[in-house]
N, C-alpha and C. Protein backbone atom coordinates (compact mmCIF):
# COMPACT_ATOMS: atom_id res chain seq x y z
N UNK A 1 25.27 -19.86 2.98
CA UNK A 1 23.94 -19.93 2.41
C UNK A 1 22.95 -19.30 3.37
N UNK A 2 22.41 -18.64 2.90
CA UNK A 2 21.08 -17.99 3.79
C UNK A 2 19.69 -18.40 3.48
N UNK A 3 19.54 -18.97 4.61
CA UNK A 3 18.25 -19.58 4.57
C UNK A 3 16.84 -18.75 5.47
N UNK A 4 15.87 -18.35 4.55
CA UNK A 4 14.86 -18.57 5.71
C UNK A 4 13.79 -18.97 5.78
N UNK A 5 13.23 -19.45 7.22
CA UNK A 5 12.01 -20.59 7.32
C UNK A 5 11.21 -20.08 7.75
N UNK A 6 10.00 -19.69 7.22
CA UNK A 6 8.54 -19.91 8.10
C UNK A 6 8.01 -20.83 8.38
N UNK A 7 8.03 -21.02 9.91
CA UNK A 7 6.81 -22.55 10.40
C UNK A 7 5.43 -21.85 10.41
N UNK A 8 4.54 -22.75 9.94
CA UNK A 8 3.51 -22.62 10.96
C UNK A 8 3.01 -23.84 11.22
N UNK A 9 2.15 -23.74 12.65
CA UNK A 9 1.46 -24.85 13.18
C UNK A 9 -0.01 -24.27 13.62
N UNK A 10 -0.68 -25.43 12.88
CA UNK A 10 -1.82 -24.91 13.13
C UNK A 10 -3.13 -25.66 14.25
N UNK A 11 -2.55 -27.11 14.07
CA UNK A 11 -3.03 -27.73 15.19
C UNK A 11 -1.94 -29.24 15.69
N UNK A 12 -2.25 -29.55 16.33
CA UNK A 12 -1.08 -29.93 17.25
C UNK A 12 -0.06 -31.03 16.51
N UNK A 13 -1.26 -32.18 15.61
CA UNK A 13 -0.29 -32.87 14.47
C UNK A 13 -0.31 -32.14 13.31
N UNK A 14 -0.71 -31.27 12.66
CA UNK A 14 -0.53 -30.71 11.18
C UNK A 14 0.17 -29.51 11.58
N UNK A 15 1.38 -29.72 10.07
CA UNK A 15 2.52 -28.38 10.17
C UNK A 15 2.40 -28.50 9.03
N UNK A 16 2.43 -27.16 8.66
CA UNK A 16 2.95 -26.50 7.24
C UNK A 16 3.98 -25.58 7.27
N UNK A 17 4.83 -26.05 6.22
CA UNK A 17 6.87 -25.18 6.41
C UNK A 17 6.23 -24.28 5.21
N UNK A 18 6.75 -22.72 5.02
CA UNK A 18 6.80 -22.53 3.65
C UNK A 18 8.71 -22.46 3.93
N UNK A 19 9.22 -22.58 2.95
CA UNK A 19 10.56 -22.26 2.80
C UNK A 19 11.29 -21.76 1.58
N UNK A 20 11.53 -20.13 1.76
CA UNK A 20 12.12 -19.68 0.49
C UNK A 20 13.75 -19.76 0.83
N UNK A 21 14.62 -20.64 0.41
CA UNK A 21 16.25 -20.25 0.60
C UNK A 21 16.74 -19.33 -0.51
N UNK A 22 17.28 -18.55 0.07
CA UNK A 22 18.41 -16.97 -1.05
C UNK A 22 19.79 -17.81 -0.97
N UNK A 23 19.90 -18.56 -1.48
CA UNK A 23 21.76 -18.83 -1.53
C UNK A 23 22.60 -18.11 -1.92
N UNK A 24 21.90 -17.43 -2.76
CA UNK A 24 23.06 -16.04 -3.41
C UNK A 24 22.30 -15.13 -3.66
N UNK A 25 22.82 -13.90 -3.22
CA UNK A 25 21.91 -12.74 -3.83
C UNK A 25 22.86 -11.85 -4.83
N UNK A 26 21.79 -12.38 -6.03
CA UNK A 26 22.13 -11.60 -7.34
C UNK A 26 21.95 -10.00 -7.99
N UNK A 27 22.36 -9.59 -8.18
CA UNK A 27 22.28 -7.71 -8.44
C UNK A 27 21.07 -8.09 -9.09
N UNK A 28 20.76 -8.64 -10.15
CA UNK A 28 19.68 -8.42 -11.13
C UNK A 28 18.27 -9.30 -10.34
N UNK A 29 18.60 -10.23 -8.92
CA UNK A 29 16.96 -10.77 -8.34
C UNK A 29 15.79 -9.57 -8.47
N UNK A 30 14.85 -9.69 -8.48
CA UNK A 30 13.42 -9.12 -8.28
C UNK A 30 13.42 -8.82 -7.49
N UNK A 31 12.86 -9.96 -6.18
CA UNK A 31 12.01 -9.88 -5.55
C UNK A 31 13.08 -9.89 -4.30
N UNK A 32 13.97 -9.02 -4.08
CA UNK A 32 14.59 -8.55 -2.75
C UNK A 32 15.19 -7.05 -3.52
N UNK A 33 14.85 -5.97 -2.23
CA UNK A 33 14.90 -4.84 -2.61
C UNK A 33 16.03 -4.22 -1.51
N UNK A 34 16.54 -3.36 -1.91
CA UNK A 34 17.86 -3.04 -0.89
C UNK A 34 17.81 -1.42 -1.00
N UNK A 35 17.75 -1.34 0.53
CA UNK A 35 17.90 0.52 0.31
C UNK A 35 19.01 1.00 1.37
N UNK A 36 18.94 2.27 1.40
CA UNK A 36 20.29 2.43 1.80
C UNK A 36 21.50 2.21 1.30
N UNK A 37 22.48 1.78 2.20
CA UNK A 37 23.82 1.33 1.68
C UNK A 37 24.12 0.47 1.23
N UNK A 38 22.68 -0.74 1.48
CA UNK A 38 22.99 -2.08 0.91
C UNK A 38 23.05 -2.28 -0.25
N UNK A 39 24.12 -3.18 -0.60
CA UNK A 39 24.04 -3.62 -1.99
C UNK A 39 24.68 -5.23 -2.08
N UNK A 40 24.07 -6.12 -3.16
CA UNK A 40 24.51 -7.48 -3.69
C UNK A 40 26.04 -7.06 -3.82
N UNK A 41 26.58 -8.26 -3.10
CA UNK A 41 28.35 -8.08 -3.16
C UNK A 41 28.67 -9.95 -3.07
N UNK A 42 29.13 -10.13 -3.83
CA UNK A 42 29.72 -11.79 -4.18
C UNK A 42 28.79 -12.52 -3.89
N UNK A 43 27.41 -12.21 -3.94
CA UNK A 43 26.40 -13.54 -3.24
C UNK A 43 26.00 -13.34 -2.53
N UNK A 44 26.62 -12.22 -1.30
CA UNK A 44 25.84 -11.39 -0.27
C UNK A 44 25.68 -10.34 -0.43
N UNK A 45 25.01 -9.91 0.89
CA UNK A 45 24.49 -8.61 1.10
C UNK A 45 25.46 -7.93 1.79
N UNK A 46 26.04 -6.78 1.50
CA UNK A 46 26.76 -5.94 1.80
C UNK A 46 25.78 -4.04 2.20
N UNK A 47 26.04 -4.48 3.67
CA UNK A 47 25.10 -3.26 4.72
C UNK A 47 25.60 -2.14 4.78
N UNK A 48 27.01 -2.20 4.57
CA UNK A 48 27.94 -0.42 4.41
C UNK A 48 29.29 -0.85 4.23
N UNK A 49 29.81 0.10 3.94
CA UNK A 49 30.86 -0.18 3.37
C UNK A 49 32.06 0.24 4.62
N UNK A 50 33.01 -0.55 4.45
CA UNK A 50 34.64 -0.44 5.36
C UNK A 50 34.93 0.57 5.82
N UNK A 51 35.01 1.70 4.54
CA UNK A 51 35.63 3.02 4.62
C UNK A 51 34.86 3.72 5.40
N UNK A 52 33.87 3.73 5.98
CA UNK A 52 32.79 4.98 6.53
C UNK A 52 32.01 4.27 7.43
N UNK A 53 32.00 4.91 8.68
CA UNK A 53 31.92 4.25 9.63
C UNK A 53 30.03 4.68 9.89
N UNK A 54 29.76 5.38 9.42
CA UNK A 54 28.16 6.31 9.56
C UNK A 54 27.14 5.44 8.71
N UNK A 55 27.70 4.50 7.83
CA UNK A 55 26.47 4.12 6.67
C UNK A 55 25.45 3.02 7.32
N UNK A 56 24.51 3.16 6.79
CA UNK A 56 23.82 1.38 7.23
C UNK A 56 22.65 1.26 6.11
N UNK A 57 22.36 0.00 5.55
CA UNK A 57 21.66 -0.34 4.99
C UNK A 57 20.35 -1.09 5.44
N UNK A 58 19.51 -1.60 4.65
CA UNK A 58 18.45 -3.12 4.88
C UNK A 58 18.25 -3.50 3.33
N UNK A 59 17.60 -5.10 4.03
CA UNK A 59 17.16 -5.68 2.38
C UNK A 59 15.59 -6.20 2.89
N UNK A 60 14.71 -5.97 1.64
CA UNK A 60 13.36 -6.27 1.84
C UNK A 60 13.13 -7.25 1.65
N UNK A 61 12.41 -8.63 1.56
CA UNK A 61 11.82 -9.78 0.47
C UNK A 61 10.34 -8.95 0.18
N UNK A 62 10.56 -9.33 -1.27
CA UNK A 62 9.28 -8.48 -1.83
C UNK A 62 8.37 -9.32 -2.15
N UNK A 63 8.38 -10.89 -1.94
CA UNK A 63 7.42 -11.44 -1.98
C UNK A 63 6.19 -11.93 -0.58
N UNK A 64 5.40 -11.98 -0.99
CA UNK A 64 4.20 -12.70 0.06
C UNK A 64 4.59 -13.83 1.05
N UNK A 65 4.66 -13.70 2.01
CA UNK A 65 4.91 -14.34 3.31
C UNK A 65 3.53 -14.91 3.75
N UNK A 66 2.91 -15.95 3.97
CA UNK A 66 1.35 -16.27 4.79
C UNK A 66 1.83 -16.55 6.05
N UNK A 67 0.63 -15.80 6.51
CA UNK A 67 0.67 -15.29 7.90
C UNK A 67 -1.01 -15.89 8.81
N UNK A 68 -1.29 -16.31 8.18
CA UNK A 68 -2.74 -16.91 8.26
C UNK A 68 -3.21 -17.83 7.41
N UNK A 69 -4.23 -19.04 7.84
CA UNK A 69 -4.46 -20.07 6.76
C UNK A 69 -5.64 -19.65 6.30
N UNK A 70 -6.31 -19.95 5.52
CA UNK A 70 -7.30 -19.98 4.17
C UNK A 70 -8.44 -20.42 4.83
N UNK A 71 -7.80 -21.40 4.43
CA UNK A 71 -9.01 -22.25 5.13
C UNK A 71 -9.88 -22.15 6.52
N UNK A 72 -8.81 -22.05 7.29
CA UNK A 72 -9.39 -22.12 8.89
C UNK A 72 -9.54 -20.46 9.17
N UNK A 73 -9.33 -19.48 8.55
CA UNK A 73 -8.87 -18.41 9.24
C UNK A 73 -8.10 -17.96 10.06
N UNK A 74 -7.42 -18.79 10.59
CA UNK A 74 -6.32 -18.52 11.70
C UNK A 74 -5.18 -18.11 11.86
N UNK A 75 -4.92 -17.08 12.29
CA UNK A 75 -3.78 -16.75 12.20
C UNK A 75 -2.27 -17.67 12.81
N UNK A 76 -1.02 -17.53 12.01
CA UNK A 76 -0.06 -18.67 11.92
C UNK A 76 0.79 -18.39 12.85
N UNK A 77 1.49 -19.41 13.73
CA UNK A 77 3.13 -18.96 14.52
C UNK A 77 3.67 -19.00 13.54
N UNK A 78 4.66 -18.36 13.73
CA UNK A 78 6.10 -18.47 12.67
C UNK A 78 7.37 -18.33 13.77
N UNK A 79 8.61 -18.77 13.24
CA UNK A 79 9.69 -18.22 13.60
C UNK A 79 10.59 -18.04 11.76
N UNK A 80 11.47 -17.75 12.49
CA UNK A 80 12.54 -17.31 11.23
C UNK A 80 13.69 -17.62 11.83
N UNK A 81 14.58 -18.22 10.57
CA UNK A 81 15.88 -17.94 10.72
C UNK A 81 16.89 -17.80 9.95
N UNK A 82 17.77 -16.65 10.94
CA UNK A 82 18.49 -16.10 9.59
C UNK A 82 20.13 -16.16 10.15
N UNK A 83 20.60 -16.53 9.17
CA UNK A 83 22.53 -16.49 9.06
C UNK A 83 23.12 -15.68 8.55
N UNK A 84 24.02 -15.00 9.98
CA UNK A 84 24.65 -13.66 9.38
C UNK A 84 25.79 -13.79 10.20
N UNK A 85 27.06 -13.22 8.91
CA UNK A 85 28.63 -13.59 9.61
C UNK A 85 28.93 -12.19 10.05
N UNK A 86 29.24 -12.00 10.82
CA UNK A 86 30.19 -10.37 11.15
C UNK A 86 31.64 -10.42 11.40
N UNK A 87 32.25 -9.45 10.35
CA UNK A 87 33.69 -9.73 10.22
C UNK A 87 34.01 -8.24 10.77
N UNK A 88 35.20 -8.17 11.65
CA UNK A 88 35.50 -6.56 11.63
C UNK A 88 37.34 -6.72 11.56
């Protein structure tokens, strides 16, 4: 499952999580865009393929990430995290 988290903290007791999880990525999703070599393969993302050692891909999220609050103006920490298996 691939998960990823944006924290932010904005003052020392108040946190706001946004959290979008991709558990599977579907050929037909929207809002993740793949260029290059990548393509949706069983639920994942597949970056190049076996046979050819030259290819490489990426995948976008095409939706809005906040990066700053509204309210206060302030811009947000974040971290991210992301799960990725490498098989060779």
């Amino acid at each position: 499952m691939r998960t990823f988290y944006v924290y932010h903290q904005h003052f020392a007791d108040t946190r706001i999580v946004s959290l979008f999880p991709i558990s599977y990525f579907d050929p037909l999703t929207t809002n993740i865009f793949y260029e290059g070599d990548a393509m949706p393969s069983i639920g994942a993302i597949e970056f190049n393929v076996l046979d050819y050692l030259a290819l490489v891909g990426q995948a976008f999220y095409a939706e809005r990430v906040p990066l700053w609050e509204n309210r206060s103006r302030e811009l947000s920490d974040f971290s991210t995290y992301f799960l990725s298996q490498l098989t060779t």
